[in-house]
N, C-alpha and C. Protein backbone atom coordinates (compact mmCIF):
# COMPACT_ATOMS: atom_id res chain seq x y z
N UNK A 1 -16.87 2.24 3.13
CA UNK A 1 -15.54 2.56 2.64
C UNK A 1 -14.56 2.63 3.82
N UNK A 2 -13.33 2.16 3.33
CA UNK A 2 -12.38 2.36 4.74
C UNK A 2 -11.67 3.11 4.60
N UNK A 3 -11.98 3.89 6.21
CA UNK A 3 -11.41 5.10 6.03
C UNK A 3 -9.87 5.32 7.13
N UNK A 4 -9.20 5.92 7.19
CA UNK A 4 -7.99 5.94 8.02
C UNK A 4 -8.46 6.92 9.32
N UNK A 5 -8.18 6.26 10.64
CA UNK A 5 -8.07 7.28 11.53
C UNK A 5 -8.14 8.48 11.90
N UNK A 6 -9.10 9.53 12.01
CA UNK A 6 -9.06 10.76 12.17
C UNK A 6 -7.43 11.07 13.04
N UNK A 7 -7.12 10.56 14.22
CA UNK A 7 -5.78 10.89 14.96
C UNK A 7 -4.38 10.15 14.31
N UNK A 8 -5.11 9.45 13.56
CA UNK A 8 -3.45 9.01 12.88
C UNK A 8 -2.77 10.36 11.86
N UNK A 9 -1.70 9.73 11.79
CA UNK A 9 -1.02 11.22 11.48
C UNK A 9 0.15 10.65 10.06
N UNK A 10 0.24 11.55 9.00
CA UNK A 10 0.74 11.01 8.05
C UNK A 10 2.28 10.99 8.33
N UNK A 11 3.43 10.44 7.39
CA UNK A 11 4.45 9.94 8.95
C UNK A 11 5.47 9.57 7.34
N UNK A 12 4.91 9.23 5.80
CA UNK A 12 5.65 9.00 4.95
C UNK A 12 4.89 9.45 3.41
N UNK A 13 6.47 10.09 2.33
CA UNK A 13 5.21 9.69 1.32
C UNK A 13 6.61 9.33 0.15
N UNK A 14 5.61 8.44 -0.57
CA UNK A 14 7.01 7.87 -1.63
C UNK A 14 7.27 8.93 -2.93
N UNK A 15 8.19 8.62 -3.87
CA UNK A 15 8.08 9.55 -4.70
C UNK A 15 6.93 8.66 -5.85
N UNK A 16 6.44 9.68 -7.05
CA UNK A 16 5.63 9.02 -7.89
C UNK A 16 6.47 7.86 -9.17
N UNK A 17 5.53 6.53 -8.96
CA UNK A 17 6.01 5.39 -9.51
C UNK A 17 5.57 5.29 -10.45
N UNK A 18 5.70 4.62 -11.46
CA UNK A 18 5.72 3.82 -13.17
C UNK A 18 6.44 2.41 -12.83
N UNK A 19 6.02 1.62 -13.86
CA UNK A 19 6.41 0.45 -14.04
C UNK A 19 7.67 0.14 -13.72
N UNK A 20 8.50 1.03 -14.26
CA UNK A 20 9.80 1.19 -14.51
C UNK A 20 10.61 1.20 -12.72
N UNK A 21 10.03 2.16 -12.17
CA UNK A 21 10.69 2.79 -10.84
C UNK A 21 9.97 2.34 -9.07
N UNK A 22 8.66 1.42 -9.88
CA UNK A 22 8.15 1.30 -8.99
C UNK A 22 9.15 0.00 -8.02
N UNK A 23 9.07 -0.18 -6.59
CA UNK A 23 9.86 -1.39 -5.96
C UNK A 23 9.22 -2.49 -6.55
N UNK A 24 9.84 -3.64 -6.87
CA UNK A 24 9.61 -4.97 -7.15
C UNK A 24 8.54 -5.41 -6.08
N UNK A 25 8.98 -5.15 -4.51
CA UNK A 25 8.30 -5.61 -4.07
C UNK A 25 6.74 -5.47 -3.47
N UNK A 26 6.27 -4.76 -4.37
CA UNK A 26 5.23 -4.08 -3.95
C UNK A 26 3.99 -4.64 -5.22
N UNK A 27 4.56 -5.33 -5.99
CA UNK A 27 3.85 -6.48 -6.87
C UNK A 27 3.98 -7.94 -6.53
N UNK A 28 4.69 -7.87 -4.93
CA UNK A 28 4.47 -9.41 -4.46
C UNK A 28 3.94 -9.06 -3.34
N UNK A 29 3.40 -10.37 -2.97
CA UNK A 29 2.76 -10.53 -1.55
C UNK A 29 3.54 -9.31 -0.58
N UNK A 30 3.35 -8.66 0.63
CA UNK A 30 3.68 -7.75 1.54
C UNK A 30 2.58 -7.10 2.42
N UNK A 31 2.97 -6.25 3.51
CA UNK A 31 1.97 -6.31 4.23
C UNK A 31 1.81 -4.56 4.85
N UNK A 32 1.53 -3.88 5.62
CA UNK A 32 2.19 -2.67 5.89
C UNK A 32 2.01 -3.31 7.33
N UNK A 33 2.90 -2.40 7.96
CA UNK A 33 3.14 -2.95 9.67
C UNK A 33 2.01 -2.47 10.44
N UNK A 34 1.91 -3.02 11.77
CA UNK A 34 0.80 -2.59 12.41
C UNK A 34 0.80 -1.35 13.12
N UNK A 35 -0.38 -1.16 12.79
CA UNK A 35 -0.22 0.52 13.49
C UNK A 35 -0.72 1.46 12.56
N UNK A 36 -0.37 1.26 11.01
CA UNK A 36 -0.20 1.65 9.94
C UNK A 36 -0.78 1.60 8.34
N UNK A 37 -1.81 2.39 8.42
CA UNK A 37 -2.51 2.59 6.63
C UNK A 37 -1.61 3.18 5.87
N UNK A 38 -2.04 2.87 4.47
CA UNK A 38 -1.12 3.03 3.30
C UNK A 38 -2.84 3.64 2.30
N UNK A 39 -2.23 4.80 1.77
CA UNK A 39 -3.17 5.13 0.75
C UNK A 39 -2.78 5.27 -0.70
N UNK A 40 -2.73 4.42 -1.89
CA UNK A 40 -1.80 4.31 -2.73
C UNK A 40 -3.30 5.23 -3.36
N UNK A 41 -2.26 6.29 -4.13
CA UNK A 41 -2.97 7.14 -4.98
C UNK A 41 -2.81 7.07 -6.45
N UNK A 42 -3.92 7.34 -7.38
CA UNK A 42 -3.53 7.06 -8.84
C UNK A 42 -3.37 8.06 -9.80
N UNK A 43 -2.33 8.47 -10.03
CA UNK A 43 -2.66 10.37 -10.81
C UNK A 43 -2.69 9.87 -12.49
N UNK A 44 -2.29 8.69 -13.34
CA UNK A 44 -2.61 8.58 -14.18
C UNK A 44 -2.82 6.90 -14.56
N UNK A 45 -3.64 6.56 -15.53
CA UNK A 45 -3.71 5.06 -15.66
C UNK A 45 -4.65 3.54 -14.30
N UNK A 46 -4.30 2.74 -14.31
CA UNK A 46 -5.04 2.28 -13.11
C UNK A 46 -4.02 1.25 -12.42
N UNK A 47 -4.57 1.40 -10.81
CA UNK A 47 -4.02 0.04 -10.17
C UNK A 47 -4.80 -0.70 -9.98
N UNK A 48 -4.69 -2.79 -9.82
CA UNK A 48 -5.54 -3.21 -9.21
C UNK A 48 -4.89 -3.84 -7.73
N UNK A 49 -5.34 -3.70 -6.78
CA UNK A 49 -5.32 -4.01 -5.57
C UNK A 49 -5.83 -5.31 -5.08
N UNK A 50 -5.43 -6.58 -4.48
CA UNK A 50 -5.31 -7.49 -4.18
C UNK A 50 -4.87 -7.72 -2.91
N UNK A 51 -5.90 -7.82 -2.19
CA UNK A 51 -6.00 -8.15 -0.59
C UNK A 51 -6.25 -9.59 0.00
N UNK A 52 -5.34 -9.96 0.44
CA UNK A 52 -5.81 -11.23 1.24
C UNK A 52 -5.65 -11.38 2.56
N UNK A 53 -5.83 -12.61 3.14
CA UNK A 53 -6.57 -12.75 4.35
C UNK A 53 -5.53 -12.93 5.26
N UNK A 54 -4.30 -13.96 4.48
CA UNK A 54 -2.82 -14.02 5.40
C UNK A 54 -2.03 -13.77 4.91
N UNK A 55 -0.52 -14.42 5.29
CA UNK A 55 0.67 -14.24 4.82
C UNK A 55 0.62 -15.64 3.97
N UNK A 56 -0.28 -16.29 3.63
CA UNK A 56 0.29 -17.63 3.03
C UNK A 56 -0.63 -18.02 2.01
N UNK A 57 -2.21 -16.98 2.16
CA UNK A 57 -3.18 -16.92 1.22
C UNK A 57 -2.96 -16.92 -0.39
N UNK A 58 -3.16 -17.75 -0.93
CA UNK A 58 -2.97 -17.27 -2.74
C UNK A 58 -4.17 -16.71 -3.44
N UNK A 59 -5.59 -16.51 -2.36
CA UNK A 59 -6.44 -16.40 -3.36
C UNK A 59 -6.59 -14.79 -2.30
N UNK A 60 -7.53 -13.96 -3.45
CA UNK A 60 -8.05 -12.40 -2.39
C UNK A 60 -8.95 -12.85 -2.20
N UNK A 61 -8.96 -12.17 -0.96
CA UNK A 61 -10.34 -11.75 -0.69
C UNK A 61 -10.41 -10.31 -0.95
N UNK A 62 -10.01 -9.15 -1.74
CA UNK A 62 -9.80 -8.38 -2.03
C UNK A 62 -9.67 -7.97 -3.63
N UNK A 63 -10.35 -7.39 -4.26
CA UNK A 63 -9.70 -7.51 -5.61
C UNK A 63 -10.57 -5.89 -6.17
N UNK A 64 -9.59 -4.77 -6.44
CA UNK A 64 -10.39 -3.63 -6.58
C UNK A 64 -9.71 -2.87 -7.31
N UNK A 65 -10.14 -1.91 -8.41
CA UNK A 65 -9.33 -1.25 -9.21
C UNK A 65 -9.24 0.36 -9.21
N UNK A 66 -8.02 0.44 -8.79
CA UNK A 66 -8.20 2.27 -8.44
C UNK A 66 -7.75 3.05 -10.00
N UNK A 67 -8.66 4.05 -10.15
CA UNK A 67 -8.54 4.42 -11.32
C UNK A 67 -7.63 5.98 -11.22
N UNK A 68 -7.16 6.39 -12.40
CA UNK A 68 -6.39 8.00 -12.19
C UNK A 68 -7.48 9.18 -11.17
N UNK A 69 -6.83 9.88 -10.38
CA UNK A 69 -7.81 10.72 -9.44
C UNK A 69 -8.28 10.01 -8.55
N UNK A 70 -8.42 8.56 -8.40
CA UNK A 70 -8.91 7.88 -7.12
C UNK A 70 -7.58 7.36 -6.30
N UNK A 71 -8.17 6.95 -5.04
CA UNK A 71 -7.15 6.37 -3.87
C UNK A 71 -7.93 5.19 -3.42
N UNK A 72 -6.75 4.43 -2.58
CA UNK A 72 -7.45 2.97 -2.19
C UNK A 72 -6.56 3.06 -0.96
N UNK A 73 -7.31 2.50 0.06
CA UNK A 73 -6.76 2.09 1.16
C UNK A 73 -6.67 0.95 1.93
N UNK A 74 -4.72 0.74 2.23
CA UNK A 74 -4.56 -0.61 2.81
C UNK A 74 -4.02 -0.69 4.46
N UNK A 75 -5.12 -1.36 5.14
CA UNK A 75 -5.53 -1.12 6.04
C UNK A 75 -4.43 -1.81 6.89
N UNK A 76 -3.74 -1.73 8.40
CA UNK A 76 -2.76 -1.72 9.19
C UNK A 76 -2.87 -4.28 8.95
N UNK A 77 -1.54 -4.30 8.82
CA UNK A 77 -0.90 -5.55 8.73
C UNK A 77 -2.33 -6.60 7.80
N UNK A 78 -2.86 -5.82 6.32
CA UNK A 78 -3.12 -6.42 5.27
C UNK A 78 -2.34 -6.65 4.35
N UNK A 79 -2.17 -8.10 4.27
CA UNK A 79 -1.28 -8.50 2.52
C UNK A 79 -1.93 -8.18 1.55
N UNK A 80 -1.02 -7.92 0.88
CA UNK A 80 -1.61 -7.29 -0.28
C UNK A 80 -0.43 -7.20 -1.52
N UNK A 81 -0.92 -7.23 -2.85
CA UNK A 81 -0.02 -6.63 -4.01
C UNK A 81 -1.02 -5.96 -4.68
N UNK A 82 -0.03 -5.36 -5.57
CA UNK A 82 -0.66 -4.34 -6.65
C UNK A 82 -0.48 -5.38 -7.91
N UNK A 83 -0.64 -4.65 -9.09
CA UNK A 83 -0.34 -4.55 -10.65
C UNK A 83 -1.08 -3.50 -11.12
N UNK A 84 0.00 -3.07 -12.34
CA UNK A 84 -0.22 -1.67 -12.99
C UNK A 84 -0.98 -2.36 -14.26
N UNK A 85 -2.25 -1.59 -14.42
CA UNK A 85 -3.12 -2.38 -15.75
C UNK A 85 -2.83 -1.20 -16.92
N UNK A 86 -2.27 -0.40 -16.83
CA UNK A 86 -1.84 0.12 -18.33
C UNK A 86 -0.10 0.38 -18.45
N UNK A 87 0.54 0.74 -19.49
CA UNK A 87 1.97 0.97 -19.66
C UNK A 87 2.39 2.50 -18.60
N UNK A 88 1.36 3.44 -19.35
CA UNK A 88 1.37 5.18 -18.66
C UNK A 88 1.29 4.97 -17.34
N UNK A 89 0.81 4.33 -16.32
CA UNK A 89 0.52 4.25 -14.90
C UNK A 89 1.15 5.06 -14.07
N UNK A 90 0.92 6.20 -13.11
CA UNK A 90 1.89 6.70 -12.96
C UNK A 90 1.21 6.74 -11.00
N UNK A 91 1.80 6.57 -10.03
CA UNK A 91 0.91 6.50 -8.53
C UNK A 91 2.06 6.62 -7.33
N UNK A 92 1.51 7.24 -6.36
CA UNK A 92 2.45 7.35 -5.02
C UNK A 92 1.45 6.84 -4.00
N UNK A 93 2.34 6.17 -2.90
CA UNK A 93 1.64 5.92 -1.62
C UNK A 93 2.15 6.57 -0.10
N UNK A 94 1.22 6.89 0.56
CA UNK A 94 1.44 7.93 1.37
C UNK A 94 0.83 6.72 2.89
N UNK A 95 1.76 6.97 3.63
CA UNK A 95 1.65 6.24 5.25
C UNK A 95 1.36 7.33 6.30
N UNK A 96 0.12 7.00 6.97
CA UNK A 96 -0.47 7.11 7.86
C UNK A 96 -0.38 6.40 9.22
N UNK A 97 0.02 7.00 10.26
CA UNK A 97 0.32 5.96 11.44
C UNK A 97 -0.47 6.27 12.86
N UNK A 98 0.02 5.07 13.84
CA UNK A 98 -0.98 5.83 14.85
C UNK A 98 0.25 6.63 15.98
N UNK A 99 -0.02 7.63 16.54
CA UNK A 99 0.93 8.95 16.82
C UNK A 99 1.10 7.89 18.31
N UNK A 100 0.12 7.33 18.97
CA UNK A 100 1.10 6.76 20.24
C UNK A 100 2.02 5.48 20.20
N UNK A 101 2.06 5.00 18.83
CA UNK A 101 3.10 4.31 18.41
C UNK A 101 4.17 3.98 17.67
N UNK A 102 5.38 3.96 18.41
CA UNK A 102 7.10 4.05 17.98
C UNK A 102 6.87 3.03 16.98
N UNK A 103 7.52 3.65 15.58
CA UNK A 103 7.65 3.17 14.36
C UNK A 103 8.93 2.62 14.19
N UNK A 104 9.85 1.36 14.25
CA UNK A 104 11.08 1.00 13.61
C UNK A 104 11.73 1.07 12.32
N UNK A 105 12.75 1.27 11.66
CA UNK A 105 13.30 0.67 10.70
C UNK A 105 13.36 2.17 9.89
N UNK A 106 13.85 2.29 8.71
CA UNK A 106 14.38 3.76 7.94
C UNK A 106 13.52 2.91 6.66
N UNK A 107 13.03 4.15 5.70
CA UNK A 107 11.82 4.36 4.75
C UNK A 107 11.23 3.21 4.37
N UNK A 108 10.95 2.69 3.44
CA UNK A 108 9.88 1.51 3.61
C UNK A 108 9.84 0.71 4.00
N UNK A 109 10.76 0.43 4.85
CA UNK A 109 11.03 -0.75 5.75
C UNK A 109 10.29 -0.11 7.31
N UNK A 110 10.35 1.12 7.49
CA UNK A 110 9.77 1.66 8.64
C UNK A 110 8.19 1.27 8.38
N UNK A 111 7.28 1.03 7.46
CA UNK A 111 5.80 1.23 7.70
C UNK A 111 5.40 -0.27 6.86
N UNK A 112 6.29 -0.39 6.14
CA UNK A 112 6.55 -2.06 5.05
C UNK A 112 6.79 -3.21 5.50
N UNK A 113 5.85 -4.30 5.38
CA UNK A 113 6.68 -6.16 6.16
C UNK A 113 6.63 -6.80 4.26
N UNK A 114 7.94 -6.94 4.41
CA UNK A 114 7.87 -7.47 2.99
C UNK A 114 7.98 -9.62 3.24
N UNK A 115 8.27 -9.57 4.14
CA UNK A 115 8.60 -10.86 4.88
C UNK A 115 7.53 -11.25 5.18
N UNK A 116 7.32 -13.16 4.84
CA UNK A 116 6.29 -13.82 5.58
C UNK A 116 6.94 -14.40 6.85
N UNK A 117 6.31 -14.28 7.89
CA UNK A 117 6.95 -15.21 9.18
C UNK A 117 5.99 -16.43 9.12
């Protein structure tokens, strides 16, 4: 199981999402920046998680379903999207970073690469 850094230090947390409120972009391709885990948590309904290998990959190598009460973790500059598999879905994600490295940019753009280069 992958686990986050004992010395990394938590650094963000979003408010809780639904279909409705969740960012658009977080059901397309994106990546979290380096340096930086993301633990998307599920308090009701399920996510599935979709990991791939680059920025240009269409297929996963990743494909895993976090259920209500579980967490999944996306590990420092993995692409990745979600999708919400029921209507009720309700989940927050919380950023973890590493403490000897300067983070850029203001809220999800600070720990988020929504951009392919």
């Amino acid at each position: 199981m992958l686990r986050i850094p004992e010395n990394f230090v938590h650094t963000r947390s979003t408010p809780f999402w639904n279909k409705e409120t969740a960012p658009k972009a977080l059901f397309t391709h994106h990546n979290t920046k380096a340096h930086v885990y993301g633990r998307l948590s599920v308090m009701q309904g399920a996510v599935r998680y979709f990991g791939f290998p680059d920025a240009n990959a269409t297929e996963p190598d990743v494909n895993i379903v976090i259920e209500a009460g579980s967490f999944g973790i996306s590990p420092p500059q993995k692409w990745h999207r979600i999708e919400l598999l029921t209507d009720d879905t309700y989940f927050n994600i919380d950023f973890f970073a590493d403490p000897d490295v300067t983070l850029e940019g203001a809220g999800l753009g600070k720990v988020v690469n929504s951009h392919k280069e």
